[in-house]
Protein backbone atom coordinates (compact mmCIF):
# COMPACT_ATOMS: atom_id res chain seq x y z
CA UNK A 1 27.00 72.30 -51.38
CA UNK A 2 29.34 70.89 -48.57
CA UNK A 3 29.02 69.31 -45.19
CA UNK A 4 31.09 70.81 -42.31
CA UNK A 5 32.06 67.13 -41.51
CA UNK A 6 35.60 67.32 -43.23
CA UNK A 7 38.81 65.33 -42.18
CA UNK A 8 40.11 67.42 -40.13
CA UNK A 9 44.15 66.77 -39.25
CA UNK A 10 44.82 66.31 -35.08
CA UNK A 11 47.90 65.10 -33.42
CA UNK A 12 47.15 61.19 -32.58
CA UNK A 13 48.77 59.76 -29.72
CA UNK A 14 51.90 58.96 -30.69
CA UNK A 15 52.25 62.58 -31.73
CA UNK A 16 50.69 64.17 -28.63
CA UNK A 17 52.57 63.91 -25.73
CA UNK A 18 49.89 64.43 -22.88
CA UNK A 19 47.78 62.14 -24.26
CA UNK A 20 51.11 59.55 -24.86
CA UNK A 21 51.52 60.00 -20.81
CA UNK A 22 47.83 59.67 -19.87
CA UNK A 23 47.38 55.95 -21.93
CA UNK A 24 51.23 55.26 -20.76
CA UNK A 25 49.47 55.13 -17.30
CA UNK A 26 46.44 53.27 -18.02
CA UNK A 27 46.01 50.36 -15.29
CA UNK A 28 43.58 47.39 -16.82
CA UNK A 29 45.73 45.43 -20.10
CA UNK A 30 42.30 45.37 -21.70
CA UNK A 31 41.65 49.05 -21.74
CA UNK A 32 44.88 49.53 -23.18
CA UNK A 33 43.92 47.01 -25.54
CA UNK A 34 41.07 49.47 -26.29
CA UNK A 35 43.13 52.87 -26.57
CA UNK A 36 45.77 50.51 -29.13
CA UNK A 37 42.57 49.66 -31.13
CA UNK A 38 40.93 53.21 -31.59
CA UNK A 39 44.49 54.35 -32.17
CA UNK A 40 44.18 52.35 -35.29
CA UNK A 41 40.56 53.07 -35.93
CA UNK A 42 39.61 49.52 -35.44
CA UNK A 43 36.35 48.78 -34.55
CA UNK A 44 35.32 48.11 -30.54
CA UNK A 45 33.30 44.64 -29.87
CA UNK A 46 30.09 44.70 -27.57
CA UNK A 47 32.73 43.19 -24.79
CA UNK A 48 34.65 46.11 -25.13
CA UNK A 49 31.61 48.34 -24.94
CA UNK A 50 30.84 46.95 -21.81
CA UNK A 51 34.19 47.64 -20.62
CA UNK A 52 34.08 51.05 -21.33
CA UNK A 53 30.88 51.39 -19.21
CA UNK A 54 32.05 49.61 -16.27
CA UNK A 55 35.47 50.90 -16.06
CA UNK A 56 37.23 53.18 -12.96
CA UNK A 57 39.28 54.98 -15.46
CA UNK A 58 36.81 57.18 -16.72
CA UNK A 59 39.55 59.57 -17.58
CA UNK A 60 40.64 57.45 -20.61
CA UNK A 61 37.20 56.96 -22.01
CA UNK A 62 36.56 60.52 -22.16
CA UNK A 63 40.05 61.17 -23.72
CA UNK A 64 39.16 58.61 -26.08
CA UNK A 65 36.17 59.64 -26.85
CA UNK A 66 37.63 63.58 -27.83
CA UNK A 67 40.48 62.43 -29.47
CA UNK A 68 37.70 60.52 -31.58
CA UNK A 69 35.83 63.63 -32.38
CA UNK A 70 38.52 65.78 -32.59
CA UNK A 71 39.69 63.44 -35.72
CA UNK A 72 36.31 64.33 -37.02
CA UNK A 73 35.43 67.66 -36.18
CA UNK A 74 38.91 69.63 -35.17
CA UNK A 75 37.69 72.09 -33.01
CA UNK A 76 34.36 73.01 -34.66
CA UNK A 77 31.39 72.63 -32.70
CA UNK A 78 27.86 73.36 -33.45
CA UNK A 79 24.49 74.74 -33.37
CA UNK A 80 21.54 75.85 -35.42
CA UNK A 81 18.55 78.06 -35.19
CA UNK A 82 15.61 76.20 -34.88
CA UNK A 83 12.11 75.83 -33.22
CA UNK A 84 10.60 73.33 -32.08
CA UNK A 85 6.48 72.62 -32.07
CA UNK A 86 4.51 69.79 -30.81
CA UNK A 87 1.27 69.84 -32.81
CA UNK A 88 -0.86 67.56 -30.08
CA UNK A 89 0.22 66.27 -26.58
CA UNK A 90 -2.95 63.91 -27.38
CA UNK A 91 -1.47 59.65 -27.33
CA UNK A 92 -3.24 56.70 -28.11
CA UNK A 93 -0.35 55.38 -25.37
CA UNK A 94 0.37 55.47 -21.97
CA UNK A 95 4.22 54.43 -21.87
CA UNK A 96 5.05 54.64 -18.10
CA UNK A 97 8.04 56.74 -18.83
CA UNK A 98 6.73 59.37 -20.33
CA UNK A 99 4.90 62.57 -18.61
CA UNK A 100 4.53 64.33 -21.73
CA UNK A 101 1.02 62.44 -22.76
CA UNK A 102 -2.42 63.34 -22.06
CA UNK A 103 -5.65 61.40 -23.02
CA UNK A 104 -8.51 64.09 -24.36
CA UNK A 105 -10.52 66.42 -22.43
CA UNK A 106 -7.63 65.85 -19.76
CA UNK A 107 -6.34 69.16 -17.60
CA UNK A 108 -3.10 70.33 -20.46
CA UNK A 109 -4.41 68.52 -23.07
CA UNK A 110 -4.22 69.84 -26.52
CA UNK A 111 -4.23 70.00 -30.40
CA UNK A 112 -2.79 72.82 -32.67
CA UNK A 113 -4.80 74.05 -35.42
CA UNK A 114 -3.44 74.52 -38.85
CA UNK A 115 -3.42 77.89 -38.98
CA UNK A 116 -1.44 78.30 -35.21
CA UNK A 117 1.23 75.77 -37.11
CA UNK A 118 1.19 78.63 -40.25
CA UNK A 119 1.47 81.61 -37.71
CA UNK A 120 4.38 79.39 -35.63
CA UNK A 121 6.21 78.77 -38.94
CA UNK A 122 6.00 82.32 -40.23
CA UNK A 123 7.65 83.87 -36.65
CA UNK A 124 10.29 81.18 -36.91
CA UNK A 125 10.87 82.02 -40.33
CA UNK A 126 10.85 86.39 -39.49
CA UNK A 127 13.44 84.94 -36.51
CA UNK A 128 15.72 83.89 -39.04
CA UNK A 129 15.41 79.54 -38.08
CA UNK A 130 16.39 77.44 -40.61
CA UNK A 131 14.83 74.74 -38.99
CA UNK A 132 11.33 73.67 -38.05
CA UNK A 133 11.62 70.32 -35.33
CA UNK A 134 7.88 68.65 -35.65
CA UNK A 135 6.63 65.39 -33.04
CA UNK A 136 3.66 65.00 -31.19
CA UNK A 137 1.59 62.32 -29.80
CA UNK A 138 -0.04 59.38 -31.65
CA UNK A 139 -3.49 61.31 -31.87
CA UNK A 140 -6.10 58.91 -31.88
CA UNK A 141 -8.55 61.11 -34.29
CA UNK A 142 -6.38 63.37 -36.29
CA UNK A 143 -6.29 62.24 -40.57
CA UNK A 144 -3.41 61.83 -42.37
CA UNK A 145 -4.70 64.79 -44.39
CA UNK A 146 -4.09 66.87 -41.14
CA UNK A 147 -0.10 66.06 -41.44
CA UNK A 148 0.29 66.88 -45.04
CA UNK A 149 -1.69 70.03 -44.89
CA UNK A 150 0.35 70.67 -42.15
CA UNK A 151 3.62 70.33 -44.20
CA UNK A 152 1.97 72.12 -46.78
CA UNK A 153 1.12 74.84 -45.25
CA UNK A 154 4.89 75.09 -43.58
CA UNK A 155 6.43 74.74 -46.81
CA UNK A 156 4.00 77.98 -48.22
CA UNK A 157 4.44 80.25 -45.21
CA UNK A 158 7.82 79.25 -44.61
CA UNK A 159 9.71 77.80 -47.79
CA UNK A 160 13.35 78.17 -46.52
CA UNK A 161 12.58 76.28 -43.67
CA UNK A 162 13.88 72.48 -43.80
CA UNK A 163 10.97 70.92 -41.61
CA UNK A 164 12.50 67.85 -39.59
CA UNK A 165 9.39 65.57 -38.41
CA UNK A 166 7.47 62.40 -37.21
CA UNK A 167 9.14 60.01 -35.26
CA UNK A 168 9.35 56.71 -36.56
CA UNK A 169 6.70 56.14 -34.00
CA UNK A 170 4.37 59.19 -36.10
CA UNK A 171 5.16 57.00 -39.11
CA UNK A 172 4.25 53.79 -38.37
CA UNK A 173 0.73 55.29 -36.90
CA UNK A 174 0.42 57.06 -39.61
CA UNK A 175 0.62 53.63 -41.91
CA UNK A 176 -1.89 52.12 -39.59
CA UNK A 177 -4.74 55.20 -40.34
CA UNK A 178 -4.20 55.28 -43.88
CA UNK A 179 -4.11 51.04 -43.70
CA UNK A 180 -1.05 50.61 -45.21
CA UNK A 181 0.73 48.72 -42.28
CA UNK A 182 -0.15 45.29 -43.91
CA UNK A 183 2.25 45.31 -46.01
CA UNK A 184 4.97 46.89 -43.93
CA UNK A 185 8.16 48.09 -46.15
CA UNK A 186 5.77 49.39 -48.97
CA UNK A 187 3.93 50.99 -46.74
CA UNK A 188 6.22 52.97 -44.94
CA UNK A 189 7.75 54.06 -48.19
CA UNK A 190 4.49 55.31 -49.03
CA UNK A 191 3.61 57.41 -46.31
CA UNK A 192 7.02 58.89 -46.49
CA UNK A 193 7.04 59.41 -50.20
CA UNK A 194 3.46 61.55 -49.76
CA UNK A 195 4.99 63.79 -46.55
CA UNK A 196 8.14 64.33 -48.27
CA UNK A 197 6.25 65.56 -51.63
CA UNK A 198 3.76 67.70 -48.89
CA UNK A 199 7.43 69.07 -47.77
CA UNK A 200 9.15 66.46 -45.00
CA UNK A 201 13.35 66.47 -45.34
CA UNK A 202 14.06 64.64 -42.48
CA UNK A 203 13.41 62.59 -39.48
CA UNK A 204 14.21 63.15 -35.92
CA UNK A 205 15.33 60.68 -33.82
CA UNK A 206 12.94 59.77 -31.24
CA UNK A 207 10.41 57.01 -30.14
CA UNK A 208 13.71 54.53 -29.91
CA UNK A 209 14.33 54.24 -26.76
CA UNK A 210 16.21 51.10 -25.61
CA UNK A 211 15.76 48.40 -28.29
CA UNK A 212 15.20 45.43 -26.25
CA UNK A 213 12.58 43.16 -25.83
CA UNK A 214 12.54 43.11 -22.21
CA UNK A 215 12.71 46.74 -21.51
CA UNK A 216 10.11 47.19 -24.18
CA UNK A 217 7.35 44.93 -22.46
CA UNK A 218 8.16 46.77 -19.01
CA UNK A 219 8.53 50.54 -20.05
CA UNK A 220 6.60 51.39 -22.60
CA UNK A 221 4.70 48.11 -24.30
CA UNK A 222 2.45 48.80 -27.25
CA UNK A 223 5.27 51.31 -29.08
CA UNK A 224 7.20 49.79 -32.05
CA UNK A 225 9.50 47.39 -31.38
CA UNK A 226 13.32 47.72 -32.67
CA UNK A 227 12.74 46.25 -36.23
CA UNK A 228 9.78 48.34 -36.82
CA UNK A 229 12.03 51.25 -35.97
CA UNK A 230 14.69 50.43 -38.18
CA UNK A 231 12.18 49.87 -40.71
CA UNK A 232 10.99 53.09 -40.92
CA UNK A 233 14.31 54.80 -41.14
CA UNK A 234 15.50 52.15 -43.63
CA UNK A 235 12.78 52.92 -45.77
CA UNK A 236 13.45 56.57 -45.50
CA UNK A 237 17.38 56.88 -46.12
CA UNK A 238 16.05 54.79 -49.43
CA UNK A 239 13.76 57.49 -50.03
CA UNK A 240 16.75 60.36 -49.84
CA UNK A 241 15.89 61.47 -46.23
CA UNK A 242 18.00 61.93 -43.49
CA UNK A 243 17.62 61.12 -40.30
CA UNK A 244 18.92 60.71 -36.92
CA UNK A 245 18.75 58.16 -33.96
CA UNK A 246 18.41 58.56 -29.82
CA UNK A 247 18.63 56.34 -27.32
CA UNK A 248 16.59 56.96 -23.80
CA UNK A 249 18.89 55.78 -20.99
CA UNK A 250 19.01 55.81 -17.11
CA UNK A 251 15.64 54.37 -16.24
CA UNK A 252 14.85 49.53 -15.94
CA UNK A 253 17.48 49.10 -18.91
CA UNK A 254 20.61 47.84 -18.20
CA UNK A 255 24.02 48.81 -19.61
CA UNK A 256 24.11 45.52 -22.22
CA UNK A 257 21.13 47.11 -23.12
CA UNK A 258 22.29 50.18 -24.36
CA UNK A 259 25.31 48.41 -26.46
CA UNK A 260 22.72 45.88 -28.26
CA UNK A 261 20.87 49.09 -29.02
CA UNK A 262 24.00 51.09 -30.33
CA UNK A 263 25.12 47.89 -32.26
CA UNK A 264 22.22 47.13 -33.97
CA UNK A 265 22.43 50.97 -35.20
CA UNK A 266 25.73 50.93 -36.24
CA UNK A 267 24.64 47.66 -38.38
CA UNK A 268 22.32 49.71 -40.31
CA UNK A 269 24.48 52.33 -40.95
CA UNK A 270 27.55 49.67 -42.34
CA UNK A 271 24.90 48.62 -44.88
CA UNK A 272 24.06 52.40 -46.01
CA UNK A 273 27.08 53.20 -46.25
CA UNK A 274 28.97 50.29 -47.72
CA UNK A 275 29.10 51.91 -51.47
CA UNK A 276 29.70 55.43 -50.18
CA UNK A 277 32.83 53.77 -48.68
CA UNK A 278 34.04 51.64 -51.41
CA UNK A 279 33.52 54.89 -53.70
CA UNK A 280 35.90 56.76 -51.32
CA UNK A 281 38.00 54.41 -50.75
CA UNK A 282 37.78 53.96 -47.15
CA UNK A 283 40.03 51.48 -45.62
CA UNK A 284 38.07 48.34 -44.89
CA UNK A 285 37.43 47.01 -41.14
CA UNK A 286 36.22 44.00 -39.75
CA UNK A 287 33.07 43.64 -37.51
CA UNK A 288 34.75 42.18 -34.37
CA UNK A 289 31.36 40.36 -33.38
CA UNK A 290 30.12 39.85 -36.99
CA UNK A 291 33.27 39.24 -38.97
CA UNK A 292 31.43 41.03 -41.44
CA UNK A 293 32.94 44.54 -43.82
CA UNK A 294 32.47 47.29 -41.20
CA UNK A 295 32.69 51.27 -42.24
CA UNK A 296 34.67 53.22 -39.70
CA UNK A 297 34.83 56.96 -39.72
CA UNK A 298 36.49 57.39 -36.42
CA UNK A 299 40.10 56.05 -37.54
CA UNK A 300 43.46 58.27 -38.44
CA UNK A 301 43.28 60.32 -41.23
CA UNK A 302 45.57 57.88 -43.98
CA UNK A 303 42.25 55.72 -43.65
CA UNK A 304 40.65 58.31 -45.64
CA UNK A 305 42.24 59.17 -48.75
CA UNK A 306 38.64 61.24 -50.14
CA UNK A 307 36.24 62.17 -48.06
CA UNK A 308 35.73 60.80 -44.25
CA UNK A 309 32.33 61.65 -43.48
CA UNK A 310 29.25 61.19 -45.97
CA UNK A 311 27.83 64.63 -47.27
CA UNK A 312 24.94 65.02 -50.16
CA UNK A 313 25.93 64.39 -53.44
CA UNK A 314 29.35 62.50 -52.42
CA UNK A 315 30.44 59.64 -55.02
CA UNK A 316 28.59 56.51 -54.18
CA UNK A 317 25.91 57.50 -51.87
CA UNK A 318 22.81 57.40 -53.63
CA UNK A 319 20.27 57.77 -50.25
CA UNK A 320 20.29 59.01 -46.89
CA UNK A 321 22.29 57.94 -43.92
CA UNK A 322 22.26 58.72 -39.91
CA UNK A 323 23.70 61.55 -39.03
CA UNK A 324 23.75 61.88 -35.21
CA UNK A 325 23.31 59.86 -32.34
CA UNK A 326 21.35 61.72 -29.13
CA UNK A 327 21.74 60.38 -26.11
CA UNK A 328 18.95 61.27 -23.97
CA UNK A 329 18.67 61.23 -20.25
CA UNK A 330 15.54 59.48 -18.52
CA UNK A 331 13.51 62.10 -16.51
CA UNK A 332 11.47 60.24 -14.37
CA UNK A 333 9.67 63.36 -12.88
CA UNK A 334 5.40 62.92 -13.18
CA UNK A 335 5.69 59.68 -14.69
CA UNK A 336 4.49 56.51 -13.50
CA UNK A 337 8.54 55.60 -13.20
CA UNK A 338 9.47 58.69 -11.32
CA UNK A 339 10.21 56.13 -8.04
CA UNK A 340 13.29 55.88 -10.14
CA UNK A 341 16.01 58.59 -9.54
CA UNK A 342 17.36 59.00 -13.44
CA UNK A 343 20.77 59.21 -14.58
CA UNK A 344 23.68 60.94 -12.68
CA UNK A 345 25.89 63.48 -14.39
CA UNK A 346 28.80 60.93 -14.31
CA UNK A 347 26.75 58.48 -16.68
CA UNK A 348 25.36 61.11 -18.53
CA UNK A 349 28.75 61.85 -19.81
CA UNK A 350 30.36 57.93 -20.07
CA UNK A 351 27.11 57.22 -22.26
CA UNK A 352 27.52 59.62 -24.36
CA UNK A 353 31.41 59.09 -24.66
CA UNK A 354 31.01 55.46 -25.32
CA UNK A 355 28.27 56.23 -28.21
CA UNK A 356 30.76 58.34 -29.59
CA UNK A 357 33.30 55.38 -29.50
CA UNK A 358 30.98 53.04 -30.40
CA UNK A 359 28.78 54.43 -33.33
CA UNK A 360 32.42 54.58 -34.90
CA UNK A 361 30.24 55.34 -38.14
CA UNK A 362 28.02 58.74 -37.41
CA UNK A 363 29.25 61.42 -38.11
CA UNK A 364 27.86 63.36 -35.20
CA UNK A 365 27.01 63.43 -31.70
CA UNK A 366 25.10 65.91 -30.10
CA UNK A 367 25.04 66.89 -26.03
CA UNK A 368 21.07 67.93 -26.32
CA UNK A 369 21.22 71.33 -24.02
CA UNK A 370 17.48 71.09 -23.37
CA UNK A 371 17.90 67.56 -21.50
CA UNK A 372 21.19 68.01 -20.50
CA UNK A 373 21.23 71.12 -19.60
CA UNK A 374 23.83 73.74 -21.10
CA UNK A 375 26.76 73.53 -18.56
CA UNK A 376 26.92 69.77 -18.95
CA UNK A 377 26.71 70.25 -22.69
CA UNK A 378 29.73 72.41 -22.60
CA UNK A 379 31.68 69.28 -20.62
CA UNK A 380 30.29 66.76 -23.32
CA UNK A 381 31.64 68.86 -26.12
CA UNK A 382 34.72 68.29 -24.15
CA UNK A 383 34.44 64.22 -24.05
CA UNK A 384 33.08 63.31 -27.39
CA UNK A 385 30.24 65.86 -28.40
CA UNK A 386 30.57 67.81 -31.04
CA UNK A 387 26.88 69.27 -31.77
CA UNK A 388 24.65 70.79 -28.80
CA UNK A 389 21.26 71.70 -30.95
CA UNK A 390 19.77 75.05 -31.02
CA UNK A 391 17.99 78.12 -30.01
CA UNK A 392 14.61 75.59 -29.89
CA UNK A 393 12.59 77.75 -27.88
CA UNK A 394 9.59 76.13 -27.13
CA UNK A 395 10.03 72.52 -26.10
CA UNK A 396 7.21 69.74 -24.36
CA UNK A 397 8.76 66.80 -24.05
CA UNK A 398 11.21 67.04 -20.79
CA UNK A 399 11.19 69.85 -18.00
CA UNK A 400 14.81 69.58 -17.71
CA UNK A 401 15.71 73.66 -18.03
CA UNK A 402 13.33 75.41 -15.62
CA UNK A 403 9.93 74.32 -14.93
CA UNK A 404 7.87 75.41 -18.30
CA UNK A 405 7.57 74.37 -22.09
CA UNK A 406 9.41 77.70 -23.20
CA UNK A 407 13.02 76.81 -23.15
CA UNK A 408 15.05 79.48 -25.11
CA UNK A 409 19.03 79.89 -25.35
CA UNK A 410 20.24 82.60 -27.62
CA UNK A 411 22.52 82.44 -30.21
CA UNK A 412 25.17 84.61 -28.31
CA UNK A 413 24.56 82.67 -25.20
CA UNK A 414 24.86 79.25 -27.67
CA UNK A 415 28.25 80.62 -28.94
CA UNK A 416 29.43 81.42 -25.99
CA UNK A 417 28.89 78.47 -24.44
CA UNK A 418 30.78 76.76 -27.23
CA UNK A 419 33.78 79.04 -26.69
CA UNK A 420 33.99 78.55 -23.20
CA UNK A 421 34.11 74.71 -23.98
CA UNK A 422 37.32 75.89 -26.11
CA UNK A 423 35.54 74.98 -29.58
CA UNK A 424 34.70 77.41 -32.52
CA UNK A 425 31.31 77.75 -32.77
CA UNK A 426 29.96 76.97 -36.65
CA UNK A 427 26.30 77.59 -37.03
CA UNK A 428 24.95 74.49 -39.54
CA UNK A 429 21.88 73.93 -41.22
CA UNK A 430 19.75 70.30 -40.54
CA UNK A 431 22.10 68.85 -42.99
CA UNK A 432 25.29 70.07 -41.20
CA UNK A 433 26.19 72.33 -44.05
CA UNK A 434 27.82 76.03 -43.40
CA UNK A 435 25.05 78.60 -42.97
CA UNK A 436 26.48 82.29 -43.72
CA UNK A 437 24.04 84.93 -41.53
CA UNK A 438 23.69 88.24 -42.51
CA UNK A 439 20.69 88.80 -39.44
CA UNK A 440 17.26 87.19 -40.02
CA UNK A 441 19.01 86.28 -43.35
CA UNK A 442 21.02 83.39 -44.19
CA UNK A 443 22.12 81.37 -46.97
CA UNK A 444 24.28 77.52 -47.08
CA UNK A 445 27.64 78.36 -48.13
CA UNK A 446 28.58 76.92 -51.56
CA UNK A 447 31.65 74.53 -52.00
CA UNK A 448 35.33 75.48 -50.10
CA UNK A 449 33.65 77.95 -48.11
């Protein structure tokens, strides 16, 4: 097996004369201080972070930010087939930014039964999805035996698919029913360990939100805090599972905000991927704010004399890891923040170009079509982006595509896109390997394919 993440050899600046010109002309010393530093694929300091969100010359940011995933990706881009379900809009919470809750016997409330999961599974499946994307409320009254027979009943209908599911969120509520949250690291591992024997292989990204204090107490008090979080995907890279990380920007948090929350990912990713590094032998970097060891997959390509990117099975990397950061856009439509008018399209795209400089260790990072909708996806792939998700078709989260919950792109619209964008579109599975399609039929492409 074999991730599409490979070194991939671009032009740097020195050696591409456009981009020489543009950072030639850059006006603030400290941006140019900036350019020199992810020339030499040192890592950026929160100050610097900051910098990048405040600055005029957006221009350079962006270019920064593709030359960044262009050393990383060359001109791949991707997508996958996938569905999405929501088993239960039903939430033990009321966080004022979301409009996606309902409390029981409310008008849109509901709860899918086991066998609508089976029959939802089997037409992805038939549909040729590699991919099943599972979250849902924190239902107040559902067992835990509910979630593993629905996992088990997936993994029977539907064996090829990889099921991606729970947010960390899911997971710690799901410690707290089966009374394991006393004990917090053992039982998180436990919970996972039993969903990923009923079938589990990875976990999404969502219920971070903005990891800070402050923001929590205001937006959405009574969800985990940021340590709880970063529990629960600590304990499950330990476990062998995947798993990726969002950030919810564009509503009360502030742009320091969003860097403390990117830094204190990137943190956990240096220490999961510290002996993966040393067994690749990765040139070391420093931690500008930490002085600590700091792994940085973003640099030239004579950094990395083996592999640049982690993939399963690689030479010192025993669990999981991050794969992708998704930056996703607060909607404040129907919920009790909707006085707030959201994101523009100009910070849609520096946030997600200054993740991609920032989280100089993930791999990927993906311009969510659904919430960004596919034209801006196509620019983001442009400025940093190298991933825009999949076919998804139902989705209950955001209304950010239309009005309703059925929001479906097809795979020739999804390549397409990609092309435009001036990419090559390379379908991947969850785990960002090669998928070879023959139809409804597929299979991961073996190693040097």
């Amino acid at each position: 097996m074999t991730t599409l993440a490979s070194s991939a050899a671009v032009a740097d600046l020195r050696g591409n004369p456009s981009l020489r010109r543009l950072f030639d002309r850059i006006a603030d010393p400290r941006l140019r201080g900036i350019a020199d530093r992810v020339e030499g694929g040192e890592r950026l300091s929160r100050d610097e972070g900051l910098l990048l969100f405040e600055t005029p010359e957006l221009h350079v940011l962006l270019a920064l930010a593709d030359l960044v995933r262009r050393r990383q990706h060359g001109a791949v881009a991707y997508y996958n087939i996938n569905r999405h379900l929501n088993y239960s809009n039903i939430c033990a919470l009321s966080c004022s930014f979301c409009a996606f809750y309902r409390k029981r016997g409310e008008e849109g409330a509901y709860e899918r039964s086991i066998d609508e999961i089976r029959r939802e599974a089997e037409a992805a499946a038939e549909a040729g999805a590699t991919e099943m994307h599972i979250v849902g409320g924190l239902h107040p009254w559902l067992p835990f035996e509910y979630y593993l027979d629905m996992l088990r009943t997936i993994r029977a209908a539907a064996p090829s698919l990889h099921i991606k599911a729970f947010t960390a969120v899911e997971i710690v509520h799901l410690a707290r029913i089966t009374r394991r949250w006393k004990d917090r690291i053992e039982g998180l591992r436990g919970v996972l360990s039993d969903l990923r024997e009923a079938g589990l292989g990875s976990l999404p990204g969502g219920g971070a939100e903005v990891f800070d204090d402050r923001v929590h107490d205001e937006a959405f008090k009574g969800k985990i805090r940021s340590d709880e979080w970063l529990d629960v995907h600590r304990a499950a890279h330990e476990l062998g599972l995947n798993s990726n990380a969002t950030i919810l920007y564009g509503h009360i948090e502030a742009r320091a905000e969003r860097i403390h929350h990117m830094m204190l990912l990137r943190e956990q990713q240096d220490r999961t991927l510290a002996g993966w590094a040393a067994a690749q032998r990765i040139e070391r970097k420093r931690d500008p704010d930490h002085g600590r060891d700091a792994v940085v997959l973003s640099g030239p390509d004579a950094m990395y004399p083996r592999d640049r990117l982690p993939r399963l099975g690689a030479d010192g990397l025993s669990t999981g890891w991050f794969q992708t950061i998704i930056p996703l856009p607060f909607f404040p439509d129907q919920s009790a923040l909707e006085h707030l008018p959201g994101p523009s399209g100009l910070e849609n795209l520096r946030t997600l170009a200054v993740a991609r400089l920032m989280l100089d260790n993930f791999p990927h990072v993906k311009a969510f079509w659904i919430m960004q909708t596919l034209p801006m996806a196509q620019l983001m792939l442009q400025n940093g982006a190298d991933d825009i998700d999949g076919t998804v078709v139902w989705y209950d989260i955001t209304k950010a595509v239309g009005e309703g919950t059925h929001q479906e792109v097809g795979v020739a619209e999804l390549r397409r896109a990609i092309r435009e964008a001036g990419f090559a579109p390379v379908e991947r599975d969850t785990l960002y390997r090669r998928v070879l399609r023959d139809g409804s039929t597929w299979s991961i492409a073996s190693e040097g394919r």
